[in-house]
Protein backbone atom coordinates (compact mmCIF):
# COMPACT_ATOMS: atom_id res chain seq x y z
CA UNK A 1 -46.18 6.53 -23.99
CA UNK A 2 -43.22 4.87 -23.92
CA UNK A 3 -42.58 1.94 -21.39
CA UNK A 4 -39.23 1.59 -19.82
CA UNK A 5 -37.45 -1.64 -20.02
CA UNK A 6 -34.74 -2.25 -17.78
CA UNK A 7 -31.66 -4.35 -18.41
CA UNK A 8 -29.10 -5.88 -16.49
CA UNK A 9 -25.38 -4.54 -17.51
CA UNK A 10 -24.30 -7.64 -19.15
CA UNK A 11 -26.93 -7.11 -21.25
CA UNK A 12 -26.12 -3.72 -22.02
CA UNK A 13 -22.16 -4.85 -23.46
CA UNK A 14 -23.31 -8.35 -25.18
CA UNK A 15 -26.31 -7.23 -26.81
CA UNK A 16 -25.95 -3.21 -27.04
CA UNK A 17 -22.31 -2.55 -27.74
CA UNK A 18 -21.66 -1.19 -24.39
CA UNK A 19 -18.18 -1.22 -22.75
CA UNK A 20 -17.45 -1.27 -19.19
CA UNK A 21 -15.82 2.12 -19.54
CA UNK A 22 -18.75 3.79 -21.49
CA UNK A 23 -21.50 2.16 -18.96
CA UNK A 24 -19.56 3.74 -15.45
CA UNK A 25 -18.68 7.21 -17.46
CA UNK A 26 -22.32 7.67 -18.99
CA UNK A 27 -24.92 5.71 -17.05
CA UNK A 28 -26.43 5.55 -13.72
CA UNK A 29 -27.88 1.93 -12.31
CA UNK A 30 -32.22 2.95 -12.19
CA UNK A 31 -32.24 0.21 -10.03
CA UNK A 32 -30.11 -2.38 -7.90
CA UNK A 33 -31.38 -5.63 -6.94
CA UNK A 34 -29.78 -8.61 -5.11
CA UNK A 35 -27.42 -10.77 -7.75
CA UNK A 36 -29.57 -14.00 -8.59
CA UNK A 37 -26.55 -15.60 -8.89
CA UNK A 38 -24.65 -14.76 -5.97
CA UNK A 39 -26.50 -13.72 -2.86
CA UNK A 40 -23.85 -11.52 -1.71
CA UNK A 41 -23.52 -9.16 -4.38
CA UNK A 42 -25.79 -6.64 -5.86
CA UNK A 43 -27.03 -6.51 -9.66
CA UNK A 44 -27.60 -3.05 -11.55
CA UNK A 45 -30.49 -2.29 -13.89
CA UNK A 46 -29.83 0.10 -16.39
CA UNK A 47 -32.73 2.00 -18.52
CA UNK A 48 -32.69 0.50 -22.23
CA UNK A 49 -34.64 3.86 -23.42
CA UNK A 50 -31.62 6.39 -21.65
CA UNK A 51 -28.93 4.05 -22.44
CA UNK A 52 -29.76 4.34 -26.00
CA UNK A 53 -30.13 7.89 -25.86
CA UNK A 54 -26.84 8.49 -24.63
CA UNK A 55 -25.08 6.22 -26.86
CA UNK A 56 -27.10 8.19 -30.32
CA UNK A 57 -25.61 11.39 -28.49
CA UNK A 58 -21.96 9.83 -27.86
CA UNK A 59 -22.11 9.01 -31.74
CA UNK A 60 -23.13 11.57 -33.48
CA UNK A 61 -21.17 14.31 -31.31
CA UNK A 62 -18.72 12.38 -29.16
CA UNK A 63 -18.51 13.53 -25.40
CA UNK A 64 -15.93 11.16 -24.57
CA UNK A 65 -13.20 14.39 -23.69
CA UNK A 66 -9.69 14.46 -23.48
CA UNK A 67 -7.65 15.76 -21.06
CA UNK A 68 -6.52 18.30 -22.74
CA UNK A 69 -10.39 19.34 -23.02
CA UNK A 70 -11.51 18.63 -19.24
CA UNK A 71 -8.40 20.49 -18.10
CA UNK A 72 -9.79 23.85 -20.23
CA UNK A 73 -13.86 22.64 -18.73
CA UNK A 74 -12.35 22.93 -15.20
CA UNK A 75 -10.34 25.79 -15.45
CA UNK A 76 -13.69 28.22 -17.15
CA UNK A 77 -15.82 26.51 -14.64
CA UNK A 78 -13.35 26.82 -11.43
CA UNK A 79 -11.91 29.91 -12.94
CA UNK A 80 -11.72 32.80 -9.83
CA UNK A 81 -13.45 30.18 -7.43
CA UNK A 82 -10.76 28.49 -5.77
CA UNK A 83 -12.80 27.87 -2.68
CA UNK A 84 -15.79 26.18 -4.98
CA UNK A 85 -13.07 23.79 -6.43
CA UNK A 86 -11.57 23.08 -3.13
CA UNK A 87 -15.09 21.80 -1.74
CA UNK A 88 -15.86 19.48 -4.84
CA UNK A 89 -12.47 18.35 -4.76
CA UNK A 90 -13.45 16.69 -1.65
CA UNK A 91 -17.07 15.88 -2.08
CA UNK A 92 -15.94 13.99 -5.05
CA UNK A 93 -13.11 12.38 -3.45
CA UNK A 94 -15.57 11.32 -0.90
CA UNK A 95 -17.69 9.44 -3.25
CA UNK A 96 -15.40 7.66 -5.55
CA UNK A 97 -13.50 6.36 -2.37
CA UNK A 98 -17.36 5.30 -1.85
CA UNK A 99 -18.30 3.99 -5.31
CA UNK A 100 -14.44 2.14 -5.08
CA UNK A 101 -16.15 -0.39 -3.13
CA UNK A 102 -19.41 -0.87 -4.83
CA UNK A 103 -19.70 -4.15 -6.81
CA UNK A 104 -20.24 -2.46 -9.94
CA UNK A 105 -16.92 -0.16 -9.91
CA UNK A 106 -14.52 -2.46 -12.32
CA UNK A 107 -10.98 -2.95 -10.93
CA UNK A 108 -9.34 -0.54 -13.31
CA UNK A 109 -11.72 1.91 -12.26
CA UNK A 110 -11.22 1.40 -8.57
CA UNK A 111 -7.25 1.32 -9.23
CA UNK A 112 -7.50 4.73 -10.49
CA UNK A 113 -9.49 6.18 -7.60
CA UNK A 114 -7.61 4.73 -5.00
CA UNK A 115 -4.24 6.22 -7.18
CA UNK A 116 -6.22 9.53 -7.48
CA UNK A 117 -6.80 9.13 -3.15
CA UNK A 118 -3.19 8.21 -2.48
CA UNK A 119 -2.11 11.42 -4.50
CA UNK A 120 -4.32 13.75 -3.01
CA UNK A 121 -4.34 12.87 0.55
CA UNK A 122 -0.60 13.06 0.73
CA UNK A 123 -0.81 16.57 -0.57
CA UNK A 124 -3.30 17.97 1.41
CA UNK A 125 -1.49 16.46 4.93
CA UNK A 126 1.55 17.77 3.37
CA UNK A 127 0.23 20.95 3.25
CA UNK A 128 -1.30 21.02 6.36
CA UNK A 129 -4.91 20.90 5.27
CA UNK A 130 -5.86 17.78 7.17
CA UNK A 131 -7.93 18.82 10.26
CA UNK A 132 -7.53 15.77 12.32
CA UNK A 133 -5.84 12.48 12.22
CA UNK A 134 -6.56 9.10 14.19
CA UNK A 135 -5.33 5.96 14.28
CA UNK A 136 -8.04 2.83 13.56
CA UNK A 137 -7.72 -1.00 13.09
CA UNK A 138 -9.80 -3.24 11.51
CA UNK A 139 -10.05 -6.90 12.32
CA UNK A 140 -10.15 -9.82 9.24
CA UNK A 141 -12.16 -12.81 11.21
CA UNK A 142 -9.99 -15.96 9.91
CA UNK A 143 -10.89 -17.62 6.78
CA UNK A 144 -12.00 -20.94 7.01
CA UNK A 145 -10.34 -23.22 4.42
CA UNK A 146 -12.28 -23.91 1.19
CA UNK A 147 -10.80 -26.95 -0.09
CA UNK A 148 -12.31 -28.94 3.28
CA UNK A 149 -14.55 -26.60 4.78
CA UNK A 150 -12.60 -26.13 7.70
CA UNK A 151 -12.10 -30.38 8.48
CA UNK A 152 -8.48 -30.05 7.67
CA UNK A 153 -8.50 -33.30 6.08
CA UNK A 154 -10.00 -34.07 2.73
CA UNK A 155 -11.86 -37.13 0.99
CA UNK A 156 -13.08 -38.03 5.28
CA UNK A 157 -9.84 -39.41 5.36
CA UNK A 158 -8.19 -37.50 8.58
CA UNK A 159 -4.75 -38.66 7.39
CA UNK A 160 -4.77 -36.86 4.05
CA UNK A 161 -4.00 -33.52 5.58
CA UNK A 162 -6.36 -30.71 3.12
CA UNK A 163 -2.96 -29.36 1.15
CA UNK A 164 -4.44 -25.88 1.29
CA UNK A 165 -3.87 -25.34 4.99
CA UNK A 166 -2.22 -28.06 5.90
CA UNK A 167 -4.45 -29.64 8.10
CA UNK A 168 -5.53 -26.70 9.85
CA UNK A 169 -8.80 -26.24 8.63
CA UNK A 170 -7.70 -22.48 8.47
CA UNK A 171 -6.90 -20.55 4.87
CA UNK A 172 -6.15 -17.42 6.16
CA UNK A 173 -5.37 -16.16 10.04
CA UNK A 174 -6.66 -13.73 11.82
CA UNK A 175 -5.81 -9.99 10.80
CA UNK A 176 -5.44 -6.82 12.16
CA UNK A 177 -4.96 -3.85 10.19
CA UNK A 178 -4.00 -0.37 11.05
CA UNK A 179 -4.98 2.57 9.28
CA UNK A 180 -4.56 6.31 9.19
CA UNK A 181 -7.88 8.17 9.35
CA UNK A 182 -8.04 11.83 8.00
CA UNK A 183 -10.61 14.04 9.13
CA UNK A 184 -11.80 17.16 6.83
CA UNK A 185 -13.96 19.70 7.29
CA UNK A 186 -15.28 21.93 4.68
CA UNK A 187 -18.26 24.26 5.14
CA UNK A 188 -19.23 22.52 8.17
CA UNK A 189 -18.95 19.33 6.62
CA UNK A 190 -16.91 16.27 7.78
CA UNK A 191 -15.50 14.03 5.70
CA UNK A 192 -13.26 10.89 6.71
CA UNK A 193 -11.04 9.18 4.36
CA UNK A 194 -8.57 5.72 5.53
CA UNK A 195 -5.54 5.19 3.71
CA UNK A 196 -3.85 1.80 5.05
CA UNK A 197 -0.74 2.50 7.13
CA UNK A 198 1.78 0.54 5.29
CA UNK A 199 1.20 1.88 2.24
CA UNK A 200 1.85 5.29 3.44
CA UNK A 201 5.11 7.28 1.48
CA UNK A 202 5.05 9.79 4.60
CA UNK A 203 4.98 10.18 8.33
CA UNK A 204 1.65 10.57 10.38
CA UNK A 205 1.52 12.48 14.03
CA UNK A 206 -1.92 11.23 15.07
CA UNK A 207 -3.35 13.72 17.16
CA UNK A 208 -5.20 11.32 19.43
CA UNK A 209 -3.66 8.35 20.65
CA UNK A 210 -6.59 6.36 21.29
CA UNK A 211 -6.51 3.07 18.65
CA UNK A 212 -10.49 2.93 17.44
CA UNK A 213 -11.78 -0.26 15.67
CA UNK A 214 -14.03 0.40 12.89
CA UNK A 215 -15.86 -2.16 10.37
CA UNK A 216 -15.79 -1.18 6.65
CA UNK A 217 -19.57 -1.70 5.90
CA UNK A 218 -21.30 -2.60 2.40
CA UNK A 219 -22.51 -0.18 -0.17
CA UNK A 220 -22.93 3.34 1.22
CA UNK A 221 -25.59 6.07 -0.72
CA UNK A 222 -23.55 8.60 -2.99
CA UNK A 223 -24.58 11.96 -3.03
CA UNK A 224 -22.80 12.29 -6.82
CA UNK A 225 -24.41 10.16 -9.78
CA UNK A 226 -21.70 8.30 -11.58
CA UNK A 227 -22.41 9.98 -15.05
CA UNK A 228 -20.05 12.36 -13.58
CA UNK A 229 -17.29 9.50 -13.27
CA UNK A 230 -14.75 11.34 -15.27
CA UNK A 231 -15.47 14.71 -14.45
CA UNK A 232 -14.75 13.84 -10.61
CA UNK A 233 -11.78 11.99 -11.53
CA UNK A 234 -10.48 14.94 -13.81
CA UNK A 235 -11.55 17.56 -11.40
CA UNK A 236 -9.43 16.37 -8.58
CA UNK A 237 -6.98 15.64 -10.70
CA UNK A 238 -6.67 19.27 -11.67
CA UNK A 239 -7.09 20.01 -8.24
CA UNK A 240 -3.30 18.11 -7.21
CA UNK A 241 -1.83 19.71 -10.55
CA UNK A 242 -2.49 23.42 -9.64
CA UNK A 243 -2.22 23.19 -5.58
């Protein structure tokens, strides 16, 4: 019987040949465990046995598609089901705006879904297809200076003002940011998507004109493994092209 070993990702690109790329397209964490390094972030555990699986298959008959080939995958597997497309559309959408802020999700990775959001949220309110908009805010609590820990003076001598803030004690004020929240329903489900205000290319009419705080919390539960990473990104992709 084999036993399975698990490895941290690191492990998986210094010692197994993995990339970055290959390890969000192909693999799924089997576990996630607090960093041991930093206390804040999470660590993922990969399984060596199905890592190396996947990597004999991606060798021997690459599945690493172009998109040329997803764009023919989609179309034979959305092909007469228009309404099927337009609910994973935004089941997907939901979770890579999800995975975007997991520690794991690289930064070109999370560029490209928040592009892929930008794109198809503007379409879909341009279109009328947004069921509800509101207006939130989200307060930054001020960021105390880490070049004196907040003493504004370094070296205990309280006339050599910390350079970083001046003698404030204070890197960063307080913030408040606004954004727009879209509300979509599809067979009976809601989903909610926020798309920072000043980054919007078009005008919102917010339907209520209450202002709602709301806290972006940690690392929500996907209901979507990322071994379909590319296949979300492509389908919605698709999605934009043909709408």
């Amino acid at each position: 019987m084999e036993t399975t070993k698990l490895v941290y990702r690191s492990t998986l690109i210094r010692e197994y040949g993995w990339s970055m790329s290959k390890i969000e397209e192909y693999l799924t964490p089997a576990k996630i465990v607090k960093n041991p390094h930093y206390s804040k972030m999470s660590s993922y555990l990969y399984d060596l046995l199905e890592a190396e699986k996947i990597k004999s298959a991606i060798s021997v008959s690459p599945k690493i598609q172009t998109v040329k080939n997803w764009r023919i995958i989609i179309e034979q597997k959305y092909k007469d089901k228009f309404a099927e497309l337009y609910r994973d559309t935004i089941e997907y959408m939901f979770n890579l705006n999800r995975y975007a802020k997991y520690s794991s999700c690289s930064k070109r990775n999370k560029e490209e879904i928040y592009g892929i959001k930008d794109e198809l949220l503007a379409k879909l309110y341009l279109a009328k297809k947004i069921d509800h908009v509101e207006r939130h805010y989200q307060t930054i609590a001020p960021l105390v200076c880490y070049r004196c820990d907040g003493n504004g003076f370094i070296n205990e001598d309280v006339y050599a003002k910390c350079p970083k803030c001046n003698g404030t004690g204070i890197f960063r004020e307080k913030q408040i940011l606004y954004f727009a929240c879209f509300f979509i329903e599809v067979e009976e489900n809601v989903y909610s998507f926020h798309q920072p205000e000043d980054l919007l290319t078009y005008k919102i009419v917010y339907q209520d004109t209450v202002l709602r705080e709301f806290d972006i919390q940690g690392e929500k539960p996907l209901s979507v493994g990322m071994q379909k990473n590319k296949e979300m990104k492509e389908t919605i992709k698709y999605f934009i092209q043909i709408s």
